[in-house]
C-alpha atoms as a PDB file:
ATOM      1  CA  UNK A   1     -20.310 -13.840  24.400  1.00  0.00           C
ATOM      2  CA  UNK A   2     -19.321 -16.965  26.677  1.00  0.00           C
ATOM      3  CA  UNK A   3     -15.632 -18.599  26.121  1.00  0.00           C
ATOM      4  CA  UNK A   4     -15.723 -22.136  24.442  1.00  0.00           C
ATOM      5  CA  UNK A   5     -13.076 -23.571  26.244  1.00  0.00           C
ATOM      6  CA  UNK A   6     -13.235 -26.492  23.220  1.00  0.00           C
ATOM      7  CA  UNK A   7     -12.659 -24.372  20.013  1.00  0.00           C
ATOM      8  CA  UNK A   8      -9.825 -24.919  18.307  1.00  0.00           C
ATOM      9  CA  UNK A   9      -7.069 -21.892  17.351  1.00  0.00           C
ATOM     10  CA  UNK A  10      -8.281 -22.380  13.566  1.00  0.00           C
ATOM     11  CA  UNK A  11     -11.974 -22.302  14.276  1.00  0.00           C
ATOM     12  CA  UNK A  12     -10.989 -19.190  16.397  1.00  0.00           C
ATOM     13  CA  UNK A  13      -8.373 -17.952  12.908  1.00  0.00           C
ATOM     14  CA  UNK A  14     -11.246 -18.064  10.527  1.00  0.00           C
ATOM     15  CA  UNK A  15     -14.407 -16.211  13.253  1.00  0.00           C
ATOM     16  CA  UNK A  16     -11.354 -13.424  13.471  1.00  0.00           C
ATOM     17  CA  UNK A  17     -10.695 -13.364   9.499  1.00  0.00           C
ATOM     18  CA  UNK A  18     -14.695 -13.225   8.675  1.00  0.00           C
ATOM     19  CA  UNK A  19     -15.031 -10.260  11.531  1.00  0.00           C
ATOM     20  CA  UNK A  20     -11.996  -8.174   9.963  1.00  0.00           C
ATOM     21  CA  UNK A  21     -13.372  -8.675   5.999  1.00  0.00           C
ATOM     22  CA  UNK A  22     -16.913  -7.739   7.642  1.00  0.00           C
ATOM     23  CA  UNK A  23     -16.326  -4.888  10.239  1.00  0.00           C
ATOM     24  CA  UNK A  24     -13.310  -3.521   9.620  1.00  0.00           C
ATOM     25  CA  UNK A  25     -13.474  -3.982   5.802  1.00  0.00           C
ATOM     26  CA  UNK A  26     -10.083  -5.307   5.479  1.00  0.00           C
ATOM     27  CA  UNK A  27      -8.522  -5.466   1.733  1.00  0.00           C
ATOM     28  CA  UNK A  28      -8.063  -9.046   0.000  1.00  0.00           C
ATOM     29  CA  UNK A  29      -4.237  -8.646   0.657  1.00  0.00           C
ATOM     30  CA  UNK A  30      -4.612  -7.931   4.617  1.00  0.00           C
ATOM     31  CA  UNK A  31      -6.527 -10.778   5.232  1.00  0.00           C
ATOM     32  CA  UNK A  32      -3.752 -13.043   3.323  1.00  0.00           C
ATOM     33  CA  UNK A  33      -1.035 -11.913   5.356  1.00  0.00           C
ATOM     34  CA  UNK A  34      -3.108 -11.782   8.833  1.00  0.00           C
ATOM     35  CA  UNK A  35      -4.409 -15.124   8.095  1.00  0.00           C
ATOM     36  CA  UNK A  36      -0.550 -16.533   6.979  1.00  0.00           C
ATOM     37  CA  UNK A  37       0.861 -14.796  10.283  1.00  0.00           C
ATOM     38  CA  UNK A  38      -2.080 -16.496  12.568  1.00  0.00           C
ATOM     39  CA  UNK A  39      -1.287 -19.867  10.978  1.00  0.00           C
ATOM     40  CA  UNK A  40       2.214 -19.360  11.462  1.00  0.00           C
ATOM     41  CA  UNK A  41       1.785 -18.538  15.248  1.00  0.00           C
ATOM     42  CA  UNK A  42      -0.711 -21.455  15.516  1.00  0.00           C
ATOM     43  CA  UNK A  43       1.337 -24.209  13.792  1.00  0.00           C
ATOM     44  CA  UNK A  44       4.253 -22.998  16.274  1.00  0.00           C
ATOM     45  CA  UNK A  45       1.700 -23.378  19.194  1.00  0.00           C
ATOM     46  CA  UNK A  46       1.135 -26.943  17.968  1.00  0.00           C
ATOM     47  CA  UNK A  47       4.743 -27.629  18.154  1.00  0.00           C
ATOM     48  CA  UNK A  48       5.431 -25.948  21.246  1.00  0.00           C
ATOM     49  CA  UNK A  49       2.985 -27.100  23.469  1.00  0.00           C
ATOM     50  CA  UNK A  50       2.442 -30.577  21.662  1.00  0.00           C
ATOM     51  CA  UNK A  51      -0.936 -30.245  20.931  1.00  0.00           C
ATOM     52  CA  UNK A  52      -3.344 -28.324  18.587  1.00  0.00           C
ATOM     53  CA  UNK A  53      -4.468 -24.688  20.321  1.00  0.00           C
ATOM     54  CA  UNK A  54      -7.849 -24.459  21.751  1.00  0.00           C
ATOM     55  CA  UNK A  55      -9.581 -21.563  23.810  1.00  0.00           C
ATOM     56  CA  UNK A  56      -8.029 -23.022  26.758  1.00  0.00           C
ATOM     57  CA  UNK A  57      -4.492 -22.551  25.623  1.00  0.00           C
ATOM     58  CA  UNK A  58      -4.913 -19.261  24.319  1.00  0.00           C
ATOM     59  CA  UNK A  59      -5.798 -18.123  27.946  1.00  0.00           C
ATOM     60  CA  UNK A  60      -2.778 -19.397  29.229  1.00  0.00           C
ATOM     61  CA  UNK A  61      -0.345 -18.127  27.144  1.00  0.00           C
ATOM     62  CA  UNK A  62       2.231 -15.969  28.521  1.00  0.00           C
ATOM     63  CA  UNK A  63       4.829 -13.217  26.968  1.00  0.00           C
ATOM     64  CA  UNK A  64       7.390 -15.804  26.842  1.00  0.00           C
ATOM     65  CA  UNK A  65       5.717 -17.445  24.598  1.00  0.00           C
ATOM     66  CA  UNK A  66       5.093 -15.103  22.158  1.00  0.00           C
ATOM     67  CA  UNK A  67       9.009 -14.325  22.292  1.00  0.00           C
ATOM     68  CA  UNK A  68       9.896 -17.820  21.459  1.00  0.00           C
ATOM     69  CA  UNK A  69       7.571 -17.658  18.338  1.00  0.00           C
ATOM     70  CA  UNK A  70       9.258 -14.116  17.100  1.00  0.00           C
ATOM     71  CA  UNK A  71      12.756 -15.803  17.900  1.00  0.00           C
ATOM     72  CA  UNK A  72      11.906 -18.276  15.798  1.00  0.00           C
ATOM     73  CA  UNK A  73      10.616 -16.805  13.046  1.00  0.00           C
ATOM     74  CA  UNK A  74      14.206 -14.842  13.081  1.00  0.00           C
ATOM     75  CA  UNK A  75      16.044 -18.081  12.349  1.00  0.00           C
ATOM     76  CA  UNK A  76      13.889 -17.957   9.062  1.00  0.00           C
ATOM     77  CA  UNK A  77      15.601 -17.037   5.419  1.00  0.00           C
ATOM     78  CA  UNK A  78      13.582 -13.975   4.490  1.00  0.00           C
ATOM     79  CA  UNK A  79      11.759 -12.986   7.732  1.00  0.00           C
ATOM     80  CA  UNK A  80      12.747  -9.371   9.093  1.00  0.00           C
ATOM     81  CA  UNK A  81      11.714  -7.164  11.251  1.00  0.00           C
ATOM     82  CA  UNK A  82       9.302  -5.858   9.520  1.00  0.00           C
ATOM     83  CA  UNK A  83       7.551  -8.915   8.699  1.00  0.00           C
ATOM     84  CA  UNK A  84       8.016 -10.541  12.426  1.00  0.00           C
ATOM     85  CA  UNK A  85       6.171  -6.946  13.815  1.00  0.00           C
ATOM     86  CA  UNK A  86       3.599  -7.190  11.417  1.00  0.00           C
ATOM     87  CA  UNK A  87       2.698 -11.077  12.570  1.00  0.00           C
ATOM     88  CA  UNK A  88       3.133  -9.467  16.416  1.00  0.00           C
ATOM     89  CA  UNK A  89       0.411  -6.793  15.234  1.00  0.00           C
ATOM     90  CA  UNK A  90      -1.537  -9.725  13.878  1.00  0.00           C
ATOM     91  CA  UNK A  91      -1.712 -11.891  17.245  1.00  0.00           C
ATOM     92  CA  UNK A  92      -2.361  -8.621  19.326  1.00  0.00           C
ATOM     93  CA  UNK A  93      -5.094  -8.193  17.123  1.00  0.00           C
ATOM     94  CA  UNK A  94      -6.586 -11.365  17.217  1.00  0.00           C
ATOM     95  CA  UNK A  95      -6.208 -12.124  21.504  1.00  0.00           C
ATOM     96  CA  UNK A  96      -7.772  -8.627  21.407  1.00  0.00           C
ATOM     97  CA  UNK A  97     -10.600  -9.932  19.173  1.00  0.00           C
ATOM     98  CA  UNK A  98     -11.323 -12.978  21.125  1.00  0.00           C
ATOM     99  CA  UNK A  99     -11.453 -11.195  24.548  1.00  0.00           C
ATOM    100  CA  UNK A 100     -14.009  -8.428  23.436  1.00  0.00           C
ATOM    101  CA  UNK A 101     -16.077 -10.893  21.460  1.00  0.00           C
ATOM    102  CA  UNK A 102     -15.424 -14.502  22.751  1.00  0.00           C
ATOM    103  CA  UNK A 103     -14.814 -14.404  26.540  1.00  0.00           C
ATOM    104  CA  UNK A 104     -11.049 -14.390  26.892  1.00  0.00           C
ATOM    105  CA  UNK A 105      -9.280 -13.140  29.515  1.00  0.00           C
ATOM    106  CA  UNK A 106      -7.198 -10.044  28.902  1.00  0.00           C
ATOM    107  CA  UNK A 107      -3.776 -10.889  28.285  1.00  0.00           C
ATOM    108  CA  UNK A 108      -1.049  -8.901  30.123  1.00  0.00           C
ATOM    109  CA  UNK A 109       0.809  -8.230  27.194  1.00  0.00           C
ATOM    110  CA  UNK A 110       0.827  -4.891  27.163  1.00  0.00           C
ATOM    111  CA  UNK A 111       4.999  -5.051  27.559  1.00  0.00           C
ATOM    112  CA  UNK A 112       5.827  -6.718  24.567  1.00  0.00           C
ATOM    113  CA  UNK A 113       7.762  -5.016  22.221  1.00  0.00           C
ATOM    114  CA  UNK A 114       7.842  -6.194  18.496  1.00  0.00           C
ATOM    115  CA  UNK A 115      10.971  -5.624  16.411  1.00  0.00           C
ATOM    116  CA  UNK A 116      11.967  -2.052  15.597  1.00  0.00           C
ATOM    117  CA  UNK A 117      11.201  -0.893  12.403  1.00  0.00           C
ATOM    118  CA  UNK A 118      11.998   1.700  10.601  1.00  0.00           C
ATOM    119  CA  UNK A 119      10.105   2.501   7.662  1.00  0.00           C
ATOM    120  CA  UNK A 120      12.425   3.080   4.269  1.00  0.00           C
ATOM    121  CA  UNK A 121      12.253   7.127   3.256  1.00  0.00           C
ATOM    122  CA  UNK A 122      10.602   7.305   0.427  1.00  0.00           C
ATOM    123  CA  UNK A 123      12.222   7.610  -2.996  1.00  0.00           C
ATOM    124  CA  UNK A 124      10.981  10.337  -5.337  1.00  0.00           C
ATOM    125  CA  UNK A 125      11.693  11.468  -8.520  1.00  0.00           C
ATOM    126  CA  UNK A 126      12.499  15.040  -9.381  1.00  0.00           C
ATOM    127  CA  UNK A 127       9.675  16.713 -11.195  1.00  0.00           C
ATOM    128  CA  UNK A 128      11.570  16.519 -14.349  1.00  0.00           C
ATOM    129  CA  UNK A 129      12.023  12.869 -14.261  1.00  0.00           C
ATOM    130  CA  UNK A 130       8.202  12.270 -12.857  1.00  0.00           C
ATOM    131  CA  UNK A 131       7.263  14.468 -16.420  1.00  0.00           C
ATOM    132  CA  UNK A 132       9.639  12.306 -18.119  1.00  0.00           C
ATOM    133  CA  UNK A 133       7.928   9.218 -17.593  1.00  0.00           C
ATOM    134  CA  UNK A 134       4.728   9.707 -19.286  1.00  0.00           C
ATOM    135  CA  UNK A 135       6.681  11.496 -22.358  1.00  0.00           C
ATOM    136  CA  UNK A 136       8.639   8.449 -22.914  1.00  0.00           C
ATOM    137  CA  UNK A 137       5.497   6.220 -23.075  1.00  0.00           C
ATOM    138  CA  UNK A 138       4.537   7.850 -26.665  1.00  0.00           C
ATOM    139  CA  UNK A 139       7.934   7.249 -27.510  1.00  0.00           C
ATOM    140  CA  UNK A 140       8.559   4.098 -26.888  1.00  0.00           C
ATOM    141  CA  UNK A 141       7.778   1.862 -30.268  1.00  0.00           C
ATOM    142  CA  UNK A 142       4.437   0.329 -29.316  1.00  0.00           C
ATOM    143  CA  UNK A 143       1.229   0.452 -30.432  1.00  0.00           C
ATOM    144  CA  UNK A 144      -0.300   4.275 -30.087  1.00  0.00           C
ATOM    145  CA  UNK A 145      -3.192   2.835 -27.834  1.00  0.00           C
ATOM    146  CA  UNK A 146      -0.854   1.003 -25.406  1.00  0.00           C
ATOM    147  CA  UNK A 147       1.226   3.716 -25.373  1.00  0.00           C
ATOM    148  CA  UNK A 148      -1.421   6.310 -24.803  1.00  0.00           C
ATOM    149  CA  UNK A 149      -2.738   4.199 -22.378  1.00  0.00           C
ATOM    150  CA  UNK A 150       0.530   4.334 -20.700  1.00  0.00           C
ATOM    151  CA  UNK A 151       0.862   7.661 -20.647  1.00  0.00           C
ATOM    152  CA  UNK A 152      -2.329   8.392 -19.530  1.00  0.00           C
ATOM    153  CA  UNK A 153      -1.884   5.816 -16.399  1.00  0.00           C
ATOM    154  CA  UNK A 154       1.116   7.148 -15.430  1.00  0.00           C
ATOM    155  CA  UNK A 155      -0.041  10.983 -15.527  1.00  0.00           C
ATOM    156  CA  UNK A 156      -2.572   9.698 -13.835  1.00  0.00           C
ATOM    157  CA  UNK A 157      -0.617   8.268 -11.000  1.00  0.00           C
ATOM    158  CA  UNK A 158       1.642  11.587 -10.960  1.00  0.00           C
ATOM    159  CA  UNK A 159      -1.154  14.059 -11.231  1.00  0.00           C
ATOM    160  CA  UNK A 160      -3.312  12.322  -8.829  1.00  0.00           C
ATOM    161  CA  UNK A 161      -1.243  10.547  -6.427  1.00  0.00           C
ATOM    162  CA  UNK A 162      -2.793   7.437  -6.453  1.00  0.00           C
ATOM    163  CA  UNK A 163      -1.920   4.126  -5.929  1.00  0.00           C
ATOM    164  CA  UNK A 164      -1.714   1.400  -8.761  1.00  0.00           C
ATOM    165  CA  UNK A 165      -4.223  -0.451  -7.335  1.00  0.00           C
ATOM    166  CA  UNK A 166      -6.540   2.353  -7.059  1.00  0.00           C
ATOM    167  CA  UNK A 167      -5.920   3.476 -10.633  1.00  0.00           C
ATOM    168  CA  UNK A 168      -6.261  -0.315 -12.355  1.00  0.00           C
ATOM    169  CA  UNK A 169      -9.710  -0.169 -10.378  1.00  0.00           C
ATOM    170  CA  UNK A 170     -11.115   2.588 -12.315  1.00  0.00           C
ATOM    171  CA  UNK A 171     -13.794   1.942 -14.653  1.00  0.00           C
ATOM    172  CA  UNK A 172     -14.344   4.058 -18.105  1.00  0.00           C
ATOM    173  CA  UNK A 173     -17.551   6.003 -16.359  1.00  0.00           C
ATOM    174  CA  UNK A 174     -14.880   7.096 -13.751  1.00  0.00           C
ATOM    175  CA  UNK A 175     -12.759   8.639 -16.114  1.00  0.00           C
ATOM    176  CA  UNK A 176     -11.227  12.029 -14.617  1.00  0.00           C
ATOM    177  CA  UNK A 177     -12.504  15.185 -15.737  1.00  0.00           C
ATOM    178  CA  UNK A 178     -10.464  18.469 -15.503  1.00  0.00           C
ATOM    179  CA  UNK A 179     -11.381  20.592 -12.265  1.00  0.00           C
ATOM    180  CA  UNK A 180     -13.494  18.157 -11.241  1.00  0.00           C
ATOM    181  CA  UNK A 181     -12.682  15.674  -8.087  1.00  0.00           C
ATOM    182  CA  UNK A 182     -12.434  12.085  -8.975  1.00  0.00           C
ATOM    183  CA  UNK A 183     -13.737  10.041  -6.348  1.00  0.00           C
ATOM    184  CA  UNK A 184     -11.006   6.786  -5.127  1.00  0.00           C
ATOM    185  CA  UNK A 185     -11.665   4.009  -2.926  1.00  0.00           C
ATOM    186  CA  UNK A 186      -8.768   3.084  -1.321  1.00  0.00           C
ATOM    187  CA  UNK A 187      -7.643   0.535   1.642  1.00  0.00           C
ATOM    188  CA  UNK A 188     -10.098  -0.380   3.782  1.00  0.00           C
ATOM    189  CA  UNK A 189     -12.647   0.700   1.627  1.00  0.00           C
ATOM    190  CA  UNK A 190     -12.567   4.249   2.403  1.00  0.00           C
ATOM    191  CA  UNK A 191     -13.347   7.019   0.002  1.00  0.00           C
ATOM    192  CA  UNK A 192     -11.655  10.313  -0.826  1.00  0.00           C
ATOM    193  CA  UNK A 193     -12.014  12.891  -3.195  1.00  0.00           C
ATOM    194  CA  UNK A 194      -8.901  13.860  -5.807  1.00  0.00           C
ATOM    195  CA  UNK A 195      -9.183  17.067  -7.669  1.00  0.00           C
ATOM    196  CA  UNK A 196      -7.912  16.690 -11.330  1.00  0.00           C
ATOM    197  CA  UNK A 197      -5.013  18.761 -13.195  1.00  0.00           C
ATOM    198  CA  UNK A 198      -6.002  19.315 -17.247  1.00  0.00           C
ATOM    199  CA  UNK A 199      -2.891  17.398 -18.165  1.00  0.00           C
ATOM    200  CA  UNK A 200      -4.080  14.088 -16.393  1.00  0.00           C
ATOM    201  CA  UNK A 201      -7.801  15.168 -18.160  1.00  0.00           C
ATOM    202  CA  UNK A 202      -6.141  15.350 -21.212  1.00  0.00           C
ATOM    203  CA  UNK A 203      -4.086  12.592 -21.171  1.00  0.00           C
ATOM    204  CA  UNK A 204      -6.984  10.351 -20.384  1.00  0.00           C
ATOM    205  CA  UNK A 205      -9.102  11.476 -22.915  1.00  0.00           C
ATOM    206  CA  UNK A 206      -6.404  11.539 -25.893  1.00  0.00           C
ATOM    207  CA  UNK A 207      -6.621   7.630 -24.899  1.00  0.00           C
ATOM    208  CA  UNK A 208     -10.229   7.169 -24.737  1.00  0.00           C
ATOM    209  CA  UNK A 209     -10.554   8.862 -28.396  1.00  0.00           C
ATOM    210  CA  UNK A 210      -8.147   5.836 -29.548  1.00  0.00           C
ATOM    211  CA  UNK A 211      -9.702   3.358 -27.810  1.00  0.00           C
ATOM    212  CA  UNK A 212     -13.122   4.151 -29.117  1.00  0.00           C
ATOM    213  CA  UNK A 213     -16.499   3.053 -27.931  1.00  0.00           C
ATOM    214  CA  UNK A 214     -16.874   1.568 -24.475  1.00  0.00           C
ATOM    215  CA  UNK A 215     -19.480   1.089 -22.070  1.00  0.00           C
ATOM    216  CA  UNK A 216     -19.306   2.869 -18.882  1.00  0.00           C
ATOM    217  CA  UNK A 217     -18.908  -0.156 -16.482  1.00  0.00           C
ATOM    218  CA  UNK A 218     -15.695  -1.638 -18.147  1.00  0.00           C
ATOM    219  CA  UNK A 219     -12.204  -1.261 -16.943  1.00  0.00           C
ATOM    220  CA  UNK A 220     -10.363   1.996 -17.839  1.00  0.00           C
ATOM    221  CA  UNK A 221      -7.278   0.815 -18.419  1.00  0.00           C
ATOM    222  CA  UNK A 222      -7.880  -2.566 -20.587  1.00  0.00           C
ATOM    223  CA  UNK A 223      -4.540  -4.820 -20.949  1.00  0.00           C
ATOM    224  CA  UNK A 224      -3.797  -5.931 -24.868  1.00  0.00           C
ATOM    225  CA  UNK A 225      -6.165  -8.655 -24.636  1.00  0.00           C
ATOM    226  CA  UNK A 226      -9.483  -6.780 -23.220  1.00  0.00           C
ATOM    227  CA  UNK A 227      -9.019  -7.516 -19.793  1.00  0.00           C
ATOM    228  CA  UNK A 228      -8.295  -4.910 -16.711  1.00  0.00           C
ATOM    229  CA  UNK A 229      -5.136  -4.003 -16.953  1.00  0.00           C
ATOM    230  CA  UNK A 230      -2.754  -6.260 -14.688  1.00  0.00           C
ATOM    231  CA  UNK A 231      -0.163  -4.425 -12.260  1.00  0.00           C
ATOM    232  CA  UNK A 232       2.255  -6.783 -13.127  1.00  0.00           C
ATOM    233  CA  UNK A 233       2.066  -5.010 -17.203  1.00  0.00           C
ATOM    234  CA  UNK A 234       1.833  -1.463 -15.564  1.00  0.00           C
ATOM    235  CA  UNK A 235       5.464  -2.044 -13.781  1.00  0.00           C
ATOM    236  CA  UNK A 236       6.867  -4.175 -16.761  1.00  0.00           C
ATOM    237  CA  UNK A 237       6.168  -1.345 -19.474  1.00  0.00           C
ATOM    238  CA  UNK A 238       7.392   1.479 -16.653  1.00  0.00           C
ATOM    239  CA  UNK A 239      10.575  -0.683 -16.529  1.00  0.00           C
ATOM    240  CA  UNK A 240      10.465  -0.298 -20.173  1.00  0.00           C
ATOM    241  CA  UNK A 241      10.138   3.441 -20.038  1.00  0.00           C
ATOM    242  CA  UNK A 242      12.717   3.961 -17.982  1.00  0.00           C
ATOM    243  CA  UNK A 243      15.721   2.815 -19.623  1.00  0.00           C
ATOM    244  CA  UNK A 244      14.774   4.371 -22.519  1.00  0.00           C
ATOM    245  CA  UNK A 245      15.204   7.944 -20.774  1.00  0.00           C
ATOM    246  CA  UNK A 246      17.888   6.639 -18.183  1.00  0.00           C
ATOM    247  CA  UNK A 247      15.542   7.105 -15.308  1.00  0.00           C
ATOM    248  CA  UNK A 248      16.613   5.123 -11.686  1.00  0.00           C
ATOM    249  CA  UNK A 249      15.308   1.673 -10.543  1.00  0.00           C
ATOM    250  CA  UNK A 250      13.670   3.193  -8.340  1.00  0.00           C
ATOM    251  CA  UNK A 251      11.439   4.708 -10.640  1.00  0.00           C
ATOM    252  CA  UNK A 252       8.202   2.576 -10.309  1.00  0.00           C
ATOM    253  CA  UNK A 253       4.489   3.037 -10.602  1.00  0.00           C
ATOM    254  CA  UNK A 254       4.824   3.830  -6.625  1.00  0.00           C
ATOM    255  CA  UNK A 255       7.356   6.283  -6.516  1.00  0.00           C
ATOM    256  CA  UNK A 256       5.049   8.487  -8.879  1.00  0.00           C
ATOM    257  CA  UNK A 257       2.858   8.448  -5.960  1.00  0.00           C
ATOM    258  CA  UNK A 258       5.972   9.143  -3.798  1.00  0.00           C
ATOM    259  CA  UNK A 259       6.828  11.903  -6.211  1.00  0.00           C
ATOM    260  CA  UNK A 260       3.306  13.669  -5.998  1.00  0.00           C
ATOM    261  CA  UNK A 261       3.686  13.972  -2.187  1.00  0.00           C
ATOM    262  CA  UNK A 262       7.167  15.314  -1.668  1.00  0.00           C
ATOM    263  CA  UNK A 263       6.407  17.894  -4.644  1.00  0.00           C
ATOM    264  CA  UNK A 264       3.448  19.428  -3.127  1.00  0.00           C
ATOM    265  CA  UNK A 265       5.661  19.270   0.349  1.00  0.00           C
ATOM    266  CA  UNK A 266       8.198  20.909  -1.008  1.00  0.00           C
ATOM    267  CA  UNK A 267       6.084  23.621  -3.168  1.00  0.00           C
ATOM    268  CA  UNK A 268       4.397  24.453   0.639  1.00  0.00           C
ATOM    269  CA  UNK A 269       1.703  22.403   0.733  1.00  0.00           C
ATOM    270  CA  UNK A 270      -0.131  21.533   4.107  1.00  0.00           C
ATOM    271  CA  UNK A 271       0.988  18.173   5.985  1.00  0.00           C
ATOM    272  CA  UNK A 272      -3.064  17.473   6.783  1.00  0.00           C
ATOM    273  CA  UNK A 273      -4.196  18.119   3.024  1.00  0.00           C
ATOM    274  CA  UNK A 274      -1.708  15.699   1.856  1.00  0.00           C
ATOM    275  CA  UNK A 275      -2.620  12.776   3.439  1.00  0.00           C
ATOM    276  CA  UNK A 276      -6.647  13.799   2.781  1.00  0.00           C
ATOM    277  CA  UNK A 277      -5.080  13.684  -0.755  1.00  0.00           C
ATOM    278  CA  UNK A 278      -3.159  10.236  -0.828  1.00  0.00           C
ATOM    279  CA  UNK A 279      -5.973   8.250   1.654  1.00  0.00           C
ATOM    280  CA  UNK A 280      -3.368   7.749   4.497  1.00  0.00           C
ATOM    281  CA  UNK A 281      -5.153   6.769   7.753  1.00  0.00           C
ATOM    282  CA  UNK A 282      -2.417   8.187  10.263  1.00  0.00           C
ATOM    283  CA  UNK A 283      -0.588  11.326   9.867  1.00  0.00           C
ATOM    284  CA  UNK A 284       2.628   9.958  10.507  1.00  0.00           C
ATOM    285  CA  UNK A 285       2.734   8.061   7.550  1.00  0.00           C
ATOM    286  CA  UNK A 286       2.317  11.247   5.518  1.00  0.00           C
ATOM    287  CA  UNK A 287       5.122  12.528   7.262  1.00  0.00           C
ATOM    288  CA  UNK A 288       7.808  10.333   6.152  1.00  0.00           C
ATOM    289  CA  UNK A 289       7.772  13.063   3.273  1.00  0.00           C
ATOM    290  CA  UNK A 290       9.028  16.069   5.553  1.00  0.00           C
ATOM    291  CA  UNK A 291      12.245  13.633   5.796  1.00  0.00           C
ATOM    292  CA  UNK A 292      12.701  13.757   2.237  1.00  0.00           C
ATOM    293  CA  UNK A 293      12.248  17.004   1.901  1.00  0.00           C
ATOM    294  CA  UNK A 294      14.935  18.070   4.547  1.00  0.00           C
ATOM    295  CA  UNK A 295      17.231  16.163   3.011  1.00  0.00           C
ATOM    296  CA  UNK A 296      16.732  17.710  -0.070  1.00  0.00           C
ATOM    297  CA  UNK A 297      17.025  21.179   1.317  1.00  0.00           C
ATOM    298  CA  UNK A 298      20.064  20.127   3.274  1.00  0.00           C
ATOM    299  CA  UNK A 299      21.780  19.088  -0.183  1.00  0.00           C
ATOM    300  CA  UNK A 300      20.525  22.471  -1.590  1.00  0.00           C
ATOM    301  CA  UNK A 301      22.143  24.268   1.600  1.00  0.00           C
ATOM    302  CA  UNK A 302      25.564  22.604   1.328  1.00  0.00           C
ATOM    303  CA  UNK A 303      25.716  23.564  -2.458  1.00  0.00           C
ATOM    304  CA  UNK A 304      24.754  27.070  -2.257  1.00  0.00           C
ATOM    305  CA  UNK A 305      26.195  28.327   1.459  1.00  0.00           C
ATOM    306  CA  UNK A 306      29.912  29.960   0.747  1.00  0.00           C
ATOM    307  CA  UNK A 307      30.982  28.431   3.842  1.00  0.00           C
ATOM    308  CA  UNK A 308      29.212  24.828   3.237  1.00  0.00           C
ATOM    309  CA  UNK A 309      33.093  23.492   2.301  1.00  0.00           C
END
């Protein structure tokens, strides 16, 4: 496709944003931020060149550029590293975009380097504490649906590994069934299969049988109004949960997940079966667990070796 020399950076924004929902099946939350880190680079283009972005000026930009817009952003209250390499991931992606699809010269930007980031180690829970969680939702003093509910939700998340997201999306006819696989869509879109313990079967169904009748397309989770269950509730009620059995901050609906992956680690599960298990697209985000676990077995080591003092 020819350049158009004449269309403007947000004409350009939106053709990239309806190309990543469409072809690369991009979540809901992805194209938010892309589309906030674009207009954020484009508003500083406006500013820094004195006039609105076209085709024109995108061909002409240079890595200097590009640094003064990241060494801005730095100045900002509340923009780290992380953040600042995710909007450098976002303008890659979209000069990439426009030269394969809309005639722009390849930028020689191959030598810019983003922010280093290092990724927090995840935080597990022991498997006492992950066991503890969905005990202390029957008995809290709630309602015994809502607190069945809970505790099947957050077996769920333990047993299966799953996201919140991915769990508040399930619908009643997707109910897991013991030894069978239940079937997740996760980011992007993409499908993977979850086998099912009995206690996240039972836990499930001992909520269903309170909940009574329901039609196979509605939510499984239902909030105490009849409505999908909102993520916010989920992490309010685990908040809930864990004070009443002294459990850490850190104990969210996320570090269940968390929890899933560095037990099977540490139990001698396989690297490549674990992230076929929690949807991860790269390897080396599974493998943030193998740092938890060595830490862990460091601790162990220093306890039990007679000459660890």
């Amino acid at each position: 496709m020819s350049e158009n020399p004449v269309m403007t950076g947000f004409e350009a924004r939106q053709l990239w944003l309806d190309w990543l929902a469409r072809e690369r099946r991009a979540s809901r939350h992805t194209l938010i931020a892309y589309g906030g880190d674009l207009s954020d680079f484009l508003d500083f283009l406006t500013r820094h060149h004195g006039e609105e972005p076209t085709m024109a000026s995108f061909a002409a930009l240079r890595p200097a550029d590009l640094r003064a817009f990241l060494a801005e952003r730095a100045t900002r209250d509340g923009v780290g590293n992380a953040t600042r390499a995710r909007q450098l991931a976002a303008i890659r992606g979209f000069l990439r975009f426009l030269a394969r699809h809309h005639g722009l010269p390849p930028l020689a930007l191959a030598g810019l380097r983003g922010p280093r980031v290092v990724p927090p180690a995840p935080r597990p829970l022991t498997p006492e504490q992950a066991i503890d969680v969905s005990r202390a939702a029957g008995d809290v003093e709630n309602s015994p649906l809502l607190s069945a509910r809970d505790t099947a939700l957050f077996t769920l998340l333990y047993g299966c590994g799953l996201r919140i997201s991915e769990a508040l999306a399930l619908d009643v006819k997707d109910a897991p069934k013991a030894r069978q696989a239940l079937r997740i869509t996760g980011k992007g879109e993409k499908e993977r299969l979850v086998p099912v313990l009995p206690a996240v079967a039972e836990a499930v169904a001992a909520y269903l049988r309170l909940r009574g009748a329901a039609l196979p397309e509605e939510p499984l989770f239902l909030g105490a109004r009849g409505d999908r269950l909102d993520p916010g509730v989920a992490q309010k009620a685990l908040r809930t949960y864990r004070r009443l059995v002294g459990l850490p901050e850190s104990a969210t609906p996320h570090a269940l997940r968390h929890s899933f992956a560095t037990h099977l680690l540490g139990a001698g599960g396989d690297l490549r079966a674990i992230q076929e298990l929690l949807g991860h697209a790269s390897l080396s985000t599974t493998q943030r667990y193998t740092s938890v676990d060595a830490v862990k077995l460091l601790e162990t080591w220093q306890k039990a070796h007679p000459r660890s003092d």
